[in-house]
N, C-alpha and C. Protein backbone atom coordinates (compact mmCIF):
# COMPACT_ATOMS: atom_id res chain seq x y z
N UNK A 1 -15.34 109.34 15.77
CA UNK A 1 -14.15 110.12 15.43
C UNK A 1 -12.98 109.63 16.27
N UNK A 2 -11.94 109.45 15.85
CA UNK A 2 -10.90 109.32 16.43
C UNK A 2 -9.90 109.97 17.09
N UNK A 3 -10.15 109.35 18.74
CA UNK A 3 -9.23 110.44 19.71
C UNK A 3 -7.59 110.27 19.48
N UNK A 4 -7.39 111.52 18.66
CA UNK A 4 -5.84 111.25 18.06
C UNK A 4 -4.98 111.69 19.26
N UNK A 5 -5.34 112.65 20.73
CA UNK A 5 -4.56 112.22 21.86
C UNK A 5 -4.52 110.78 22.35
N UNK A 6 -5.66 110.20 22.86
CA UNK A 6 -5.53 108.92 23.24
C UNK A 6 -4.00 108.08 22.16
N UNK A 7 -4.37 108.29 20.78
CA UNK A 7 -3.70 107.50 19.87
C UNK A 7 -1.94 108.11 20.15
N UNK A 8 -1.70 109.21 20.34
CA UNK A 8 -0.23 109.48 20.45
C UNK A 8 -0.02 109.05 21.97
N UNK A 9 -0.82 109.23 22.90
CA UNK A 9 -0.15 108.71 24.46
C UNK A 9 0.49 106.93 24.07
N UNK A 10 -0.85 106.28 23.54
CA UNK A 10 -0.23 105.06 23.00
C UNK A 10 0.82 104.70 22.26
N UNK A 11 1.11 105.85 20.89
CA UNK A 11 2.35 105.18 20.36
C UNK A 11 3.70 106.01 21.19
N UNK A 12 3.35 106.93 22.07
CA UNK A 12 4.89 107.47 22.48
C UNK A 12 5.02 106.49 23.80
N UNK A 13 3.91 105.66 24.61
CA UNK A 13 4.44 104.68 25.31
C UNK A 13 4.71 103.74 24.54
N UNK A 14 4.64 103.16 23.83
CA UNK A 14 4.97 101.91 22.57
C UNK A 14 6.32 102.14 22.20
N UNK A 15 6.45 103.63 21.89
CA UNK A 15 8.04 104.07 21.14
C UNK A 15 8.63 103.76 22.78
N UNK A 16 8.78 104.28 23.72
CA UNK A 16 9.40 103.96 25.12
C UNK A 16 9.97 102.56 25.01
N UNK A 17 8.56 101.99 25.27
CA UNK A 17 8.91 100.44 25.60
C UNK A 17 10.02 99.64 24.91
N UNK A 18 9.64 100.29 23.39
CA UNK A 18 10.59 99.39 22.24
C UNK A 18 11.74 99.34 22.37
N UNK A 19 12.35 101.29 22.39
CA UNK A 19 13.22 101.64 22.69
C UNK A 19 14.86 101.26 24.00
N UNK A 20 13.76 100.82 25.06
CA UNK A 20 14.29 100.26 26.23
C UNK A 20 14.52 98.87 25.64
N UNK A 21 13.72 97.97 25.08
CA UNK A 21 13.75 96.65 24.71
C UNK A 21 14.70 96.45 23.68
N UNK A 22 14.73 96.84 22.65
CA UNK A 22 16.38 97.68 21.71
C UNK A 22 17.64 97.54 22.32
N UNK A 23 17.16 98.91 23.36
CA UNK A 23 18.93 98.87 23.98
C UNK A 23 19.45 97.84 25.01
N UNK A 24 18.20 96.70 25.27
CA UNK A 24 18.77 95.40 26.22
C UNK A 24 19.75 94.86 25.51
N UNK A 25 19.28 95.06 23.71
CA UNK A 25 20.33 93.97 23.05
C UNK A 25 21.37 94.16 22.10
N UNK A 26 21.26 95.82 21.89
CA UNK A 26 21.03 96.22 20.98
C UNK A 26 22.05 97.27 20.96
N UNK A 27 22.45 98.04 19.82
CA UNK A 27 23.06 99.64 19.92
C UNK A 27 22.95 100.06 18.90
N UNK A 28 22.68 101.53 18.94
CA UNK A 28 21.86 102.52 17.68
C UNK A 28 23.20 102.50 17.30
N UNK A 29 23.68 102.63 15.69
CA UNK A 29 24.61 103.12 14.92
C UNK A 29 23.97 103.91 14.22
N UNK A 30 24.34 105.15 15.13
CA UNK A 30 24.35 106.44 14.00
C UNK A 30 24.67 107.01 12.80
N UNK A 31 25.84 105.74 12.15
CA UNK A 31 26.05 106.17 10.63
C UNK A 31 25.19 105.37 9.53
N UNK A 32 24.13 104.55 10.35
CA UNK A 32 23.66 103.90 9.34
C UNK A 32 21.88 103.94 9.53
N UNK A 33 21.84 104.68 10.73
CA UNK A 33 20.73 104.82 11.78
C UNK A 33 20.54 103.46 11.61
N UNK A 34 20.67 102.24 11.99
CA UNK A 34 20.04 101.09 12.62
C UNK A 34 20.26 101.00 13.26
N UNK A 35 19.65 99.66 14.49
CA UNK A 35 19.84 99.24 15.42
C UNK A 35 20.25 97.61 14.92
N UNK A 36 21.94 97.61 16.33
CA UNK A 36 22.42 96.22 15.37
C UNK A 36 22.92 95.25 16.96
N UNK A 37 22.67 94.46 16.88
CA UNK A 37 22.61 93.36 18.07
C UNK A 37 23.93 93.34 18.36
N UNK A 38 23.98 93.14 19.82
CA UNK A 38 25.21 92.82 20.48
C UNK A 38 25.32 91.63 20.83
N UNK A 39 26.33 90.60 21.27
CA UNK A 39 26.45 89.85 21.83
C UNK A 39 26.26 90.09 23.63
N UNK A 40 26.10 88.90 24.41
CA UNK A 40 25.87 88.74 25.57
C UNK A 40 27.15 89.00 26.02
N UNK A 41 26.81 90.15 27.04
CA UNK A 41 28.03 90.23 28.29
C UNK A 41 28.68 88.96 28.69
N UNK A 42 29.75 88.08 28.35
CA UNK A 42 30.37 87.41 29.32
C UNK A 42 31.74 87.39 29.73
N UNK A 43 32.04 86.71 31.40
CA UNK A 43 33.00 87.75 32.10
C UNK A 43 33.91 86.27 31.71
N UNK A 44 33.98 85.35 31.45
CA UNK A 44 34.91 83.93 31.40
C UNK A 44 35.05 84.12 29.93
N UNK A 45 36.79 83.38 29.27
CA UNK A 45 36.96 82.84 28.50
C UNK A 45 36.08 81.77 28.21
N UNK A 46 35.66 81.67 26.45
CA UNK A 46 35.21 80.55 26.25
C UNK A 46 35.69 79.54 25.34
N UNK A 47 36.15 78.47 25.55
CA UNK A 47 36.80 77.83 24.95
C UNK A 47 36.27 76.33 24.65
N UNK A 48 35.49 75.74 25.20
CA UNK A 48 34.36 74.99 24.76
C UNK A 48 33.87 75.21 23.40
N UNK A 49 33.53 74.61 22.69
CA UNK A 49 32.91 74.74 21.16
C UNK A 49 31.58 74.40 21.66
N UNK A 50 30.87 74.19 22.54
CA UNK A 50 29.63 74.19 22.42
C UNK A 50 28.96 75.28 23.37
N UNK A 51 30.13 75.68 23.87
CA UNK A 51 29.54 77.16 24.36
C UNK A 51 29.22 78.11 23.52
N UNK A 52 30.75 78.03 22.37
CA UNK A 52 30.14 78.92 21.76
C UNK A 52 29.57 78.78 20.65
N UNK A 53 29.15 77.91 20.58
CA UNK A 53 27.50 77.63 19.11
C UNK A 53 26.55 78.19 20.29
N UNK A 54 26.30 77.83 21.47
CA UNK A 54 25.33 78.29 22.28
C UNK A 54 24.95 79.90 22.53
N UNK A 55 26.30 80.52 21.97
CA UNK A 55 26.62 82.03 22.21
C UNK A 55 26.31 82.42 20.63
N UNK A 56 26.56 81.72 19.88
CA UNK A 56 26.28 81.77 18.39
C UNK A 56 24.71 82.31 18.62
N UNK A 57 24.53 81.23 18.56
CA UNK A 57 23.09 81.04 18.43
C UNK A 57 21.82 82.11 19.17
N UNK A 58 22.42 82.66 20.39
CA UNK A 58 21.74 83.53 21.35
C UNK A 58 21.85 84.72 21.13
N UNK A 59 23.07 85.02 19.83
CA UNK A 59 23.41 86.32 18.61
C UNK A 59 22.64 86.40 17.78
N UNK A 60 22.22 85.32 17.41
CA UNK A 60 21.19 84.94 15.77
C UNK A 60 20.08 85.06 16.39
N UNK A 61 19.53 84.95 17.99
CA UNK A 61 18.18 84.82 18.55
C UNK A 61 18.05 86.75 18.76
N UNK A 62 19.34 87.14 19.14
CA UNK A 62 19.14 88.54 19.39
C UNK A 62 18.73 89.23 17.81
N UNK A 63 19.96 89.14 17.16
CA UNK A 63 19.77 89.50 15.70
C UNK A 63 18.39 89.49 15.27
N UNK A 64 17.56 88.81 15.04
CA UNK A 64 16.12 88.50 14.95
C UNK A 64 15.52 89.48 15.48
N UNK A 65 15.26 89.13 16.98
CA UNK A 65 14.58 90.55 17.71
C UNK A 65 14.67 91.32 17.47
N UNK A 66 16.02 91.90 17.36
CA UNK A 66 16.31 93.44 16.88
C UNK A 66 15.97 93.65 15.42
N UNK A 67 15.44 92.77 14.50
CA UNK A 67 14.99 93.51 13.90
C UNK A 67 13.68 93.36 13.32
N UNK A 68 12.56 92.54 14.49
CA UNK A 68 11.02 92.25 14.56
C UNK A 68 11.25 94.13 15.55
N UNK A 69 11.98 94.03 15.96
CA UNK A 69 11.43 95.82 17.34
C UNK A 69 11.41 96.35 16.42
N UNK A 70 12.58 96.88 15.34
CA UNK A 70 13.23 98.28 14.91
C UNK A 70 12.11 98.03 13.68
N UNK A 71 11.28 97.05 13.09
CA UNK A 71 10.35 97.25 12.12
C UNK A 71 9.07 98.02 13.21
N UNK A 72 8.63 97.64 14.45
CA UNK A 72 7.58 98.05 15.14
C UNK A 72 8.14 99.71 15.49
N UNK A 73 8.94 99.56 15.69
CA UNK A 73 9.36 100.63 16.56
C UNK A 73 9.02 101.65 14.65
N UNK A 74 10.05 101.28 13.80
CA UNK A 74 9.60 102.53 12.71
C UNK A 74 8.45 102.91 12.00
N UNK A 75 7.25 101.81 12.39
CA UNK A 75 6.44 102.08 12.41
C UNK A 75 5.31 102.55 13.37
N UNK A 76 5.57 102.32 14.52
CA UNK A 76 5.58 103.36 15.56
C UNK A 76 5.95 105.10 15.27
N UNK A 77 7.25 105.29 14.66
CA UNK A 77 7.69 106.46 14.46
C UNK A 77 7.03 107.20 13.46
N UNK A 78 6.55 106.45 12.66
CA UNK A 78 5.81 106.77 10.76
C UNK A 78 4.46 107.55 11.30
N UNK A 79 4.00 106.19 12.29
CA UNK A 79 2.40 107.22 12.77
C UNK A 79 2.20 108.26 13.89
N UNK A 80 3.73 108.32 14.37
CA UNK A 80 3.64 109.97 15.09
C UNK A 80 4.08 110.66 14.12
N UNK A 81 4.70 110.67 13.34
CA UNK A 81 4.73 111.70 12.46
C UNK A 81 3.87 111.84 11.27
N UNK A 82 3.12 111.18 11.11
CA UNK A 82 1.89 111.43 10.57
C UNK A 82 0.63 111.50 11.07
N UNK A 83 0.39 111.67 12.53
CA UNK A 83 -0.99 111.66 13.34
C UNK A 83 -1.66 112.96 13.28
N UNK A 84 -0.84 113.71 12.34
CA UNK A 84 -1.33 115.27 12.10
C UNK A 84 -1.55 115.20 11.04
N UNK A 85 -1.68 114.03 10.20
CA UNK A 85 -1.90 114.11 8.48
C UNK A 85 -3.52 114.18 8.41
N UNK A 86 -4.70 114.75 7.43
CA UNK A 86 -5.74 114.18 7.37
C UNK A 86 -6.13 112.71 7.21
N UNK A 87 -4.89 112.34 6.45
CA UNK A 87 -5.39 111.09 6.30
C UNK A 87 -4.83 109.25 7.16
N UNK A 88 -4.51 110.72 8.08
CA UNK A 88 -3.96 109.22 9.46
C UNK A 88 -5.17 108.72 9.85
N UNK A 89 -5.29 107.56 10.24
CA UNK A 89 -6.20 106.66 10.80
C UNK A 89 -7.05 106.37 9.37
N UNK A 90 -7.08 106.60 8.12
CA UNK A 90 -7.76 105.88 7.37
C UNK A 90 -6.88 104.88 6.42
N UNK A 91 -7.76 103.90 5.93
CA UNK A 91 -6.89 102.25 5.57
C UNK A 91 -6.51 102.80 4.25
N UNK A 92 -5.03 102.76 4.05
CA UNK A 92 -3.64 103.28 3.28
C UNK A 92 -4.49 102.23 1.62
N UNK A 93 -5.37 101.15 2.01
CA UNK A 93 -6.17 100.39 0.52
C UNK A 93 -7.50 100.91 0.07
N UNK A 94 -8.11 100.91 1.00
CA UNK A 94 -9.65 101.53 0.85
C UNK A 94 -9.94 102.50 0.76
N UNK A 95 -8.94 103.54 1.44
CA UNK A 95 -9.21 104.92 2.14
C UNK A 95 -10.62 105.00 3.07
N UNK A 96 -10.87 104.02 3.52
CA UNK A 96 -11.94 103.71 4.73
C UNK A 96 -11.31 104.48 5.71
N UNK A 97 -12.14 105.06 7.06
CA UNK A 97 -11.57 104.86 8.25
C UNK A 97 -10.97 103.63 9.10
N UNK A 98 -9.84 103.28 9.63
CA UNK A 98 -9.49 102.13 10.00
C UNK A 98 -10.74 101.95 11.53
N UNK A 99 -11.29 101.20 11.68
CA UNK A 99 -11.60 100.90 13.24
C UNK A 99 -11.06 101.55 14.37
N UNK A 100 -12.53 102.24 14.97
CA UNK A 100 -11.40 102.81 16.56
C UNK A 100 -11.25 101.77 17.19
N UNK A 101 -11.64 100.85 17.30
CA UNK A 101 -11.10 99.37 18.41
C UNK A 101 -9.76 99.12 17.64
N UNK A 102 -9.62 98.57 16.39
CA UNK A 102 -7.72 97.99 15.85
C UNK A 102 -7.45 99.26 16.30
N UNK A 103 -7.81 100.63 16.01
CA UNK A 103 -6.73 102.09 16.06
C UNK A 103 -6.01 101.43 17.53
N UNK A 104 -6.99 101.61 18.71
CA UNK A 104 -6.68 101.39 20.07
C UNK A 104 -5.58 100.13 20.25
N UNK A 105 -5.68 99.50 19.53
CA UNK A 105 -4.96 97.87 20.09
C UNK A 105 -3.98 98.11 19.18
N UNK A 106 -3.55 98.63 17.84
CA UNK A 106 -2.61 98.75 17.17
C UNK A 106 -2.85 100.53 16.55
N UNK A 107 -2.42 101.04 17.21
CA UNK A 107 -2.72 102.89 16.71
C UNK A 107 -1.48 102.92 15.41
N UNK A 108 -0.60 102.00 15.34
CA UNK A 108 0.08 102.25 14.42
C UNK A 108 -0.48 101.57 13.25
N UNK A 109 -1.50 100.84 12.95
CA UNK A 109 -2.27 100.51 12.14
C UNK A 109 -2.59 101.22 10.78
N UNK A 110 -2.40 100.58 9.85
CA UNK A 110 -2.49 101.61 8.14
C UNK A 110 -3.73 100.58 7.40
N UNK A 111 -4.03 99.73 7.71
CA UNK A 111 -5.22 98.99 7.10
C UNK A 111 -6.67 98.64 7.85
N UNK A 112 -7.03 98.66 7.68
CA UNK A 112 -8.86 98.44 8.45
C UNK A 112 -8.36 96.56 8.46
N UNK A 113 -9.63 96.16 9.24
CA UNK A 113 -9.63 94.68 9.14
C UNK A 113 -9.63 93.81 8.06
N UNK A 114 -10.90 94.91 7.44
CA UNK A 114 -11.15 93.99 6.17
C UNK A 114 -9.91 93.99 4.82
N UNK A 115 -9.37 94.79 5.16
CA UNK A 115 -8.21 94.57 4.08
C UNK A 115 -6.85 94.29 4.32
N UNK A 116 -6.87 94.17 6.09
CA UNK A 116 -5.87 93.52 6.37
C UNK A 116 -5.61 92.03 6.12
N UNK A 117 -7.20 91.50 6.42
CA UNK A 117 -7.01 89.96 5.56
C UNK A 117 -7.02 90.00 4.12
């Protein structure tokens, strides 16, 4: 049976972590609820053109991240608010129970192994 405390201590440290990792790069816009990348703090004019493809580019590297987190992170959010459903922890294809080992290593998990491949 699946310890659905164990499983929420895990995703509300998971939601933490993300959250902090987000706002390194990141800022919530509340009219659209996303999270949308900032550029890097810098204190010099830049006037070099290959600085700023370099600054380009470290926007497009942020851009990315922010939105590999804000997919983990809302799915993070999906399975605390469903860890009170009957049918949390079973695979969203099979309706199997998912594995308590994947639950543990991914508690935000919606597929068992076998139908994850």
């Amino acid at each position: 049976m699946l310890n659905k405390k164990i499983i929420k201590e895990k995703l509300e440290e998971e939601r933490a972590i993300l959250i902090g990792q987000l706002k390194d790069i990141s800022q919530f816009n509340s009219e659209n609820n996303k999270w949308e990348a900032v550029p890097e703090v810098i204190d010099v004019p830049e006037s070099d053109p290959n600085d700023m493809a370099d600054r380009f580019e470290e926007f497009e590297a942020r851009s990315s991240m922010v939105t590999i987190l804000e997919k983990r992170l809302n799915d993070i959010l999906l399975a605390l608010k469903n860890l009170d459903n009957k049918n949390f922890g079973l695979c969203k294809i099979c309706k199997k129970e998912i594995e308590e080992l994947r639950m543990l290593a991914n508690p935000a998990a919606q597929t068992c192994k076998e139908c994850k491949e």
